[in-house]
Protein backbone atom coordinates (compact mmCIF):
# COMPACT_ATOMS: atom_id res chain seq x y z
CA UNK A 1 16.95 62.19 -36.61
CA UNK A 2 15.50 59.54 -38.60
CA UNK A 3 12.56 56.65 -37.63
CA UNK A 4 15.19 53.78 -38.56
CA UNK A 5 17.90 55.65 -35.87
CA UNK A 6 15.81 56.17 -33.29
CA UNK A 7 14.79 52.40 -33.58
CA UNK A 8 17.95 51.39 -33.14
CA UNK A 9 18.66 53.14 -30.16
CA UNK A 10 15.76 52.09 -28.56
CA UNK A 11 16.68 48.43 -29.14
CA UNK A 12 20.56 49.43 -27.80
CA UNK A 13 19.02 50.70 -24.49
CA UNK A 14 16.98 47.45 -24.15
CA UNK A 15 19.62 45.04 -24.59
CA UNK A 16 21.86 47.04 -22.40
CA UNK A 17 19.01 46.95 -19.59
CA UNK A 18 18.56 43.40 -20.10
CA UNK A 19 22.09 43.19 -20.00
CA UNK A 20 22.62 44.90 -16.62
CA UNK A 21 19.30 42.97 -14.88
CA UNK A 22 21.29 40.11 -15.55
CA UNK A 23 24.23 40.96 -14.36
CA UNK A 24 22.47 42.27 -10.93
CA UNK A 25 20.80 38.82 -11.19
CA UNK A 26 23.74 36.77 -11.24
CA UNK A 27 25.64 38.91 -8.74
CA UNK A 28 22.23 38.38 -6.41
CA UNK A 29 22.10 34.67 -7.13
CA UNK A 30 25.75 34.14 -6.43
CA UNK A 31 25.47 35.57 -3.32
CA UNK A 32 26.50 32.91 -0.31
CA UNK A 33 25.32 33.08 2.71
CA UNK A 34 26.66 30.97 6.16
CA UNK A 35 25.47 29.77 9.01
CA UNK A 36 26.92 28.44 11.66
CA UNK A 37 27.00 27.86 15.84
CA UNK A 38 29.72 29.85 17.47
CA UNK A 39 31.81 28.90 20.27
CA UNK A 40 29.18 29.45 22.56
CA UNK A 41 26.26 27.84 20.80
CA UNK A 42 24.71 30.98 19.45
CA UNK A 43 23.61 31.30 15.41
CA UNK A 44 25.25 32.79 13.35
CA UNK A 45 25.19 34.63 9.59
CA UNK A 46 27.36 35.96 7.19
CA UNK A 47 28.43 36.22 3.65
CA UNK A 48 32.50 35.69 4.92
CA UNK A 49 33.42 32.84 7.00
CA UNK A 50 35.35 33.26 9.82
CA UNK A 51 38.70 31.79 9.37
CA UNK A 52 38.12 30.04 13.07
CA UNK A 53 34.85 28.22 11.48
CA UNK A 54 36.87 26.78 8.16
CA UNK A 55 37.13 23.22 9.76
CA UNK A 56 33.60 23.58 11.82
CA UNK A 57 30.36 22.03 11.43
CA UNK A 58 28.66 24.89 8.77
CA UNK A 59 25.52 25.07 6.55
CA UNK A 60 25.20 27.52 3.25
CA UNK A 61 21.72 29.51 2.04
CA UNK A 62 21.16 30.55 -1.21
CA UNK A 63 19.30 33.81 -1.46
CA UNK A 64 15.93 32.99 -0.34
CA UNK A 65 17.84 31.68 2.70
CA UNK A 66 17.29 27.75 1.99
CA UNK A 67 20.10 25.50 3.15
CA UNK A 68 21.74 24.17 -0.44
CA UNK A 69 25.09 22.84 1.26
CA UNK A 70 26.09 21.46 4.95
CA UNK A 71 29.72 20.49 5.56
CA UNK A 72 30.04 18.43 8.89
CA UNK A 73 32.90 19.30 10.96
CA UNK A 74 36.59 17.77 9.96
CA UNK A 75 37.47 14.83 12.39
CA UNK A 76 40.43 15.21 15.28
CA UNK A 77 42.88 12.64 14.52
CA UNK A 78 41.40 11.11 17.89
CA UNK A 79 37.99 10.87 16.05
CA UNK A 80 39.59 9.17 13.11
CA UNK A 81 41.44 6.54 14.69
CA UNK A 82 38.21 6.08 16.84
CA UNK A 83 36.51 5.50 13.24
CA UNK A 84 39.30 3.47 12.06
CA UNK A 85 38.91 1.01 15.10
CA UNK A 86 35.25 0.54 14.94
CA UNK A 87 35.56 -0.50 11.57
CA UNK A 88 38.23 -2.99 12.00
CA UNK A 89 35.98 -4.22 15.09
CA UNK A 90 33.20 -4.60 12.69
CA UNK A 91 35.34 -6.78 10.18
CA UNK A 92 36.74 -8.74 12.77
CA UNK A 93 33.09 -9.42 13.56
CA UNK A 94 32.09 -10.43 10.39
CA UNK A 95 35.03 -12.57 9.45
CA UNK A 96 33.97 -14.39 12.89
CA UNK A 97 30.96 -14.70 11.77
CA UNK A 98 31.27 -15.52 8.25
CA UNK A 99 33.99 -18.34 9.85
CA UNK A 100 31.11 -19.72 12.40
CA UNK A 101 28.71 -20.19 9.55
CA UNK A 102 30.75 -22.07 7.17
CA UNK A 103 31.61 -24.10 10.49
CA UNK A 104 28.24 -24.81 11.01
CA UNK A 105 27.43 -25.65 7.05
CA UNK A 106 30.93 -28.21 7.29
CA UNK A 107 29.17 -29.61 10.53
CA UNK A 108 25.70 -29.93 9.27
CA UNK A 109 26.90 -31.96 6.63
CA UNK A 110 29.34 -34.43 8.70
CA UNK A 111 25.96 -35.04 10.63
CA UNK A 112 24.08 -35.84 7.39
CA UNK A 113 26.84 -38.10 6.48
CA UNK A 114 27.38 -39.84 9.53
CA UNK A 115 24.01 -40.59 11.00
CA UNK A 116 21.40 -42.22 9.09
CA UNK A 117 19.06 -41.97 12.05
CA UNK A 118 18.27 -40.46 15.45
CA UNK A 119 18.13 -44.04 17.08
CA UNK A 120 21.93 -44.09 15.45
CA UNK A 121 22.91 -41.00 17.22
CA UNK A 122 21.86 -42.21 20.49
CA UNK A 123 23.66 -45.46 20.46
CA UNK A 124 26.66 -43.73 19.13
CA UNK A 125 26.50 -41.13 22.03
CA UNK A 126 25.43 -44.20 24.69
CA UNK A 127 28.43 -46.43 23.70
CA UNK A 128 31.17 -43.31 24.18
CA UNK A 129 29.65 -42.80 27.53
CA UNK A 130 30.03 -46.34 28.93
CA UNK A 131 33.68 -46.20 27.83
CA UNK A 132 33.92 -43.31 29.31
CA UNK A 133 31.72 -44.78 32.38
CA UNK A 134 34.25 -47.39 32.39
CA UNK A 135 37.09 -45.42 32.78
CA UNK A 136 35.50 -43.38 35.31
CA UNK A 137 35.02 -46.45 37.87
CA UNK A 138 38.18 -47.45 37.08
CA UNK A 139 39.68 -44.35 38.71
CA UNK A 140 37.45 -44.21 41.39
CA UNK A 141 38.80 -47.38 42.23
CA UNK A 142 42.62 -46.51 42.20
CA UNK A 143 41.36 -43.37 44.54
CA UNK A 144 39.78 -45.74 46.55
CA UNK A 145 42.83 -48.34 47.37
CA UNK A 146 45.28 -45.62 47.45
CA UNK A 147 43.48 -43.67 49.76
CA UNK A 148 43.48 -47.02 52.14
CA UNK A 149 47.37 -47.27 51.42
CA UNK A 150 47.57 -44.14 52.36
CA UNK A 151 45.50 -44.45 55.82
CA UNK A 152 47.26 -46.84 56.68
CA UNK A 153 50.83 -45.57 56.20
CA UNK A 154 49.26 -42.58 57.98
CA UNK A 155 48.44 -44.46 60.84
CA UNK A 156 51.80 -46.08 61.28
CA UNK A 157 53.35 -43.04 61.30
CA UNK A 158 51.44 -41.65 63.96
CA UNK A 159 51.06 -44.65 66.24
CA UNK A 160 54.39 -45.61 66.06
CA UNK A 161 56.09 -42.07 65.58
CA UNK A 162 54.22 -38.96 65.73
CA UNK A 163 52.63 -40.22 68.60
CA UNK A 164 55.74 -41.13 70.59
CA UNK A 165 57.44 -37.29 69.89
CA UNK A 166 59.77 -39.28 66.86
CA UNK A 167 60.26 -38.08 63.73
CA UNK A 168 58.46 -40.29 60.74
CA UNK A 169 61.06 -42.06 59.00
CA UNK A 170 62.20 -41.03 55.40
CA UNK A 171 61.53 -44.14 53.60
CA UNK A 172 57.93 -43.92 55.17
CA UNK A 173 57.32 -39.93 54.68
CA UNK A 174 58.50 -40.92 51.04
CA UNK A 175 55.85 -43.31 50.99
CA UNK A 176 53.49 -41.14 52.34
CA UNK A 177 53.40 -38.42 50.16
CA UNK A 178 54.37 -40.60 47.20
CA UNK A 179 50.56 -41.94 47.68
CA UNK A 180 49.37 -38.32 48.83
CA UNK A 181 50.81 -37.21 45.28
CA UNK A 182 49.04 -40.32 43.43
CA UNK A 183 45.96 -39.86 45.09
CA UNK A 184 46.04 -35.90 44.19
CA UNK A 185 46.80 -36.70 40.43
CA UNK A 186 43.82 -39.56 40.09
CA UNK A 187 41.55 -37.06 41.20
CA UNK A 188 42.59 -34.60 38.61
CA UNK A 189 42.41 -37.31 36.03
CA UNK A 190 38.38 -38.14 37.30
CA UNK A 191 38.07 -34.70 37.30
CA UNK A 192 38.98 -34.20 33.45
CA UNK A 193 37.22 -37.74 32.84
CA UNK A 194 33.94 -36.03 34.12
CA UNK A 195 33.81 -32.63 32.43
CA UNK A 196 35.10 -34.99 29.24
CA UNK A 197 31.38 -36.90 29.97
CA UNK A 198 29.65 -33.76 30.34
CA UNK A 199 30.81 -32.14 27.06
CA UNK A 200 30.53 -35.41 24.93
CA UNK A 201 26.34 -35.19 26.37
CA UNK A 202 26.27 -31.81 25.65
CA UNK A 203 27.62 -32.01 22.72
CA UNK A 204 25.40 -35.34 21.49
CA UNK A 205 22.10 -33.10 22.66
CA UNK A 206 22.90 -30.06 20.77
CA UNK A 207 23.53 -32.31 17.47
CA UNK A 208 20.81 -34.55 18.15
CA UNK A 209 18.60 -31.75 18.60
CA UNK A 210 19.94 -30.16 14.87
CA UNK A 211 19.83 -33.50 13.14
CA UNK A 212 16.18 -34.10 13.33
CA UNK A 213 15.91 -29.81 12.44
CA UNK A 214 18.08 -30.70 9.12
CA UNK A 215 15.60 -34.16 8.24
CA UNK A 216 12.59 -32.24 9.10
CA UNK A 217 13.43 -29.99 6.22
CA UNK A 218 13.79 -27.04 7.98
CA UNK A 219 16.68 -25.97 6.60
CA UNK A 220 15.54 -25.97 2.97
């Protein structure tokens, strides 16, 4: 058996060694290993998962038992369409609010272009309420009379009717709640007229209060 032969086999055996710690190697480093929490919240570990933990929360180790891989749970079709809601809740939301803020941009600058001045603003909010004023008194006014109409029919019908045991009349319980009806409606309408006052004041304050933030600057 020559030197050069015996050489050679020596090298064979090496390469096959080599050959096979690799192999174990791989095998070793391929293992997987999963954990998991069962049904009844205990831990869990094993190299096979269990066919009831496929769609379950799990986590995967490599061989020196660090976590390399976690796969939440798959979502119920009740979970989904709970997702699904929320986030056409939150783009509802958005779209609201991306629509208030070019509001408020379109509004900023019809104040800008309207007003020159606060003093401006003011007489421009004083004048609308003294029409409104005006129309107020006015009402107040037909209330008033028609309510005395109405008294008076009233007392007609019960001095010369109600009081006597006769029945009112139609042509005067026509009359009657003809002005019971008219006096019901003008109240309504100085009703309206009023919350109409209060919203134009409102309204005047809370753009009288952003004009003079949008020529102080503030906005730039």
């Amino acid at each position: 058996m020559t030197a050069t032969y015996i050489t050679q086999c020596k090298i064979k055996a090496l390469l096959l060694s080599g050959l096979l710690f690799f192999v174990v190697y791989t095998c070793a480093s391929a293992a997987t290993l999963y954990k998991w929490v069962d049904e009844n919240g205990n831990i869990r570990y094993s190299d096979r998962l269990p066919p009831s933990q496929i769609m379950r929360k799990r986590e995967t180790l490599n061989e020196h038992g660090v976590v390399i891989d976690t796969r939440e749970a798959a979502q119920t079709v009740e979970e989904r369409k709970a997702q699904k809601e929320a986030r056409r809740v939150l783009e509802v939301k958005l779209a609201e609010e991306k629509r208030q803020e070019a509001a408020r941009k379109k509004h900023d600058r019809v104040l800008l272009l309207t007003f020159s001045s606060e003093e401006e603003m003011i007489s421009v909010r004083d004048n609308r309420i003294e029409v409104i004023d005006s129309v107020i008194r006015l009402i107040e006014s037909s209330i008033a009379s028609t309510e005395k109409r109405l008294l008076k029919l009233e007392d007609n019908a019960d001095s010369l009717y109600l009081s006597k045991g006769k029945v009112v009349p139609g042509g005067l319980a026509q009359n009657i709640e003809h002005f019971t009806r008219k006096v019901t409606n003008r109240n309504e309408q100085l009703r309206l007229k009023e919350l109409e006052k209060n919203k134009i004041e409102n309204q005047f304050d809370a753009d009288l209060k952003r004009f003079r933030w949008l020529k102080s600057g503030a906005s730039e």
